[in-house]
Protein backbone atom coordinates (compact mmCIF):
# COMPACT_ATOMS: atom_id res chain seq x y z
CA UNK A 1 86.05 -74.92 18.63
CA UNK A 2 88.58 -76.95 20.19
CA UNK A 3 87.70 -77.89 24.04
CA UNK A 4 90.89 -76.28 25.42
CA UNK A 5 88.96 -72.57 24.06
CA UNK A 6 85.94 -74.01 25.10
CA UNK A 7 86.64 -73.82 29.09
CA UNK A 8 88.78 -70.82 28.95
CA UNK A 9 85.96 -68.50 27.68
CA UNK A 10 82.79 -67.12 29.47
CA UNK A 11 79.45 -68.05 28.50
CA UNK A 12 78.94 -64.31 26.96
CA UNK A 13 81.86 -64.50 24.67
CA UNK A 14 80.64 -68.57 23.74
CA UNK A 15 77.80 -67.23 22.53
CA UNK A 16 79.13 -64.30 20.62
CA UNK A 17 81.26 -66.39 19.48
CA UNK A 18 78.42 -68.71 18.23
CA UNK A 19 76.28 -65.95 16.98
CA UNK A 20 79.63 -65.20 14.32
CA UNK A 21 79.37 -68.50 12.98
CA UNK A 22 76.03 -68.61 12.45
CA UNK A 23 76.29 -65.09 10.61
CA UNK A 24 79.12 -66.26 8.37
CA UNK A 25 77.50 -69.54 7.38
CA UNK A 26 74.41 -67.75 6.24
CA UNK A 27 76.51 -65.18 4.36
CA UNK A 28 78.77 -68.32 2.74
CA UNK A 29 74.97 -69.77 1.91
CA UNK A 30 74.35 -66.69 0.26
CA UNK A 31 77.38 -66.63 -1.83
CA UNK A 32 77.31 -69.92 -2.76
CA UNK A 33 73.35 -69.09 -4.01
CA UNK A 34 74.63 -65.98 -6.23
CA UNK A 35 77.25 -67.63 -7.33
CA UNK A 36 75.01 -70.61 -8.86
CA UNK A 37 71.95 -67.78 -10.11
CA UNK A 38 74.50 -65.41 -11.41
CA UNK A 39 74.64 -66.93 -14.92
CA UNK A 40 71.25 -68.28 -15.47
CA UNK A 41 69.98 -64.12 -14.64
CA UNK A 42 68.86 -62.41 -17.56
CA UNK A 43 69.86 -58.45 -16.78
CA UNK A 44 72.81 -57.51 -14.23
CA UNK A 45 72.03 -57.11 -10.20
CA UNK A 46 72.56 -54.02 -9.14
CA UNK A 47 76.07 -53.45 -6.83
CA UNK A 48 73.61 -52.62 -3.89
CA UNK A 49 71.31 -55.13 -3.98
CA UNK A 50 74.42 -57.90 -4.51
CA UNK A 51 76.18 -57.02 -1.61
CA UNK A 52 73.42 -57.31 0.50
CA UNK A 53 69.81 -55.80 1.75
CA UNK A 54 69.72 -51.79 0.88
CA UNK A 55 69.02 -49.77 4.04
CA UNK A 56 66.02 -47.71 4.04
CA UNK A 57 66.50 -44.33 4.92
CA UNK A 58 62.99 -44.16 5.77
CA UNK A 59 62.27 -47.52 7.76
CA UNK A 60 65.65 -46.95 9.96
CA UNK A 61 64.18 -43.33 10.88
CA UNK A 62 61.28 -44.64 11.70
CA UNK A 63 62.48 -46.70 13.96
CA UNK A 64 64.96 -44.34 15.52
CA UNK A 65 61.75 -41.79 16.09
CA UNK A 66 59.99 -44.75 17.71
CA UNK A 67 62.66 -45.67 20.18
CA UNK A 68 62.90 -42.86 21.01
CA UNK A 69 59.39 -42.17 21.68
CA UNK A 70 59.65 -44.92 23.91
CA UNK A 71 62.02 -43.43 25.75
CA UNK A 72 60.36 -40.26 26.28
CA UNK A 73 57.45 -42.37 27.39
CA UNK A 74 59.28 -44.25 30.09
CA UNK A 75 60.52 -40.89 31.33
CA UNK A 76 56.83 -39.37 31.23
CA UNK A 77 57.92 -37.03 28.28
CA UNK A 78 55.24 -36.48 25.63
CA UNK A 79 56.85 -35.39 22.15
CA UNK A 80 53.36 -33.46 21.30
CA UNK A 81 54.18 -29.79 21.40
């Protein structure tokens, strides 16, 4: 970042800002790792698991049921019927 962007942005978007270029210099570390284990692998790597972690459907509803449950909590709600 050149120092002329550097005082004309907020601290909030200089750390956005810094939080990008962390995430795309792990992802270029990444590529640069598949790209030197992809011919010494035996069997192909599935699309899904190339392009990056698979979601689980289950995990990621889990943890939408447990925010929310923390919600309810903070508002005194109990999700037993």
């Amino acid at each position: 970042m050149d120092p002329a962007r550097f005082w004309q942005i907020t601290p909030r978007l200089l750390e956005i800002e810094i939080r990008g270029v962390k995430q795309r210099l792990k992802r270029e570390r990444e590529l640069v790792w598949w790209g030197a284990m992809l011919p010494h692998m035996t069997k192909p790597v599935p699309l899904e698991v190339f392009l990056g972690q698979p979601v689980d459907e289950a995990a990621r509803i889990r943890q939408f049921h447990a925010a929310w449950d923390k919600v309810d909590r903070a508002m005194g709600k109990s999700n037993k019927c």
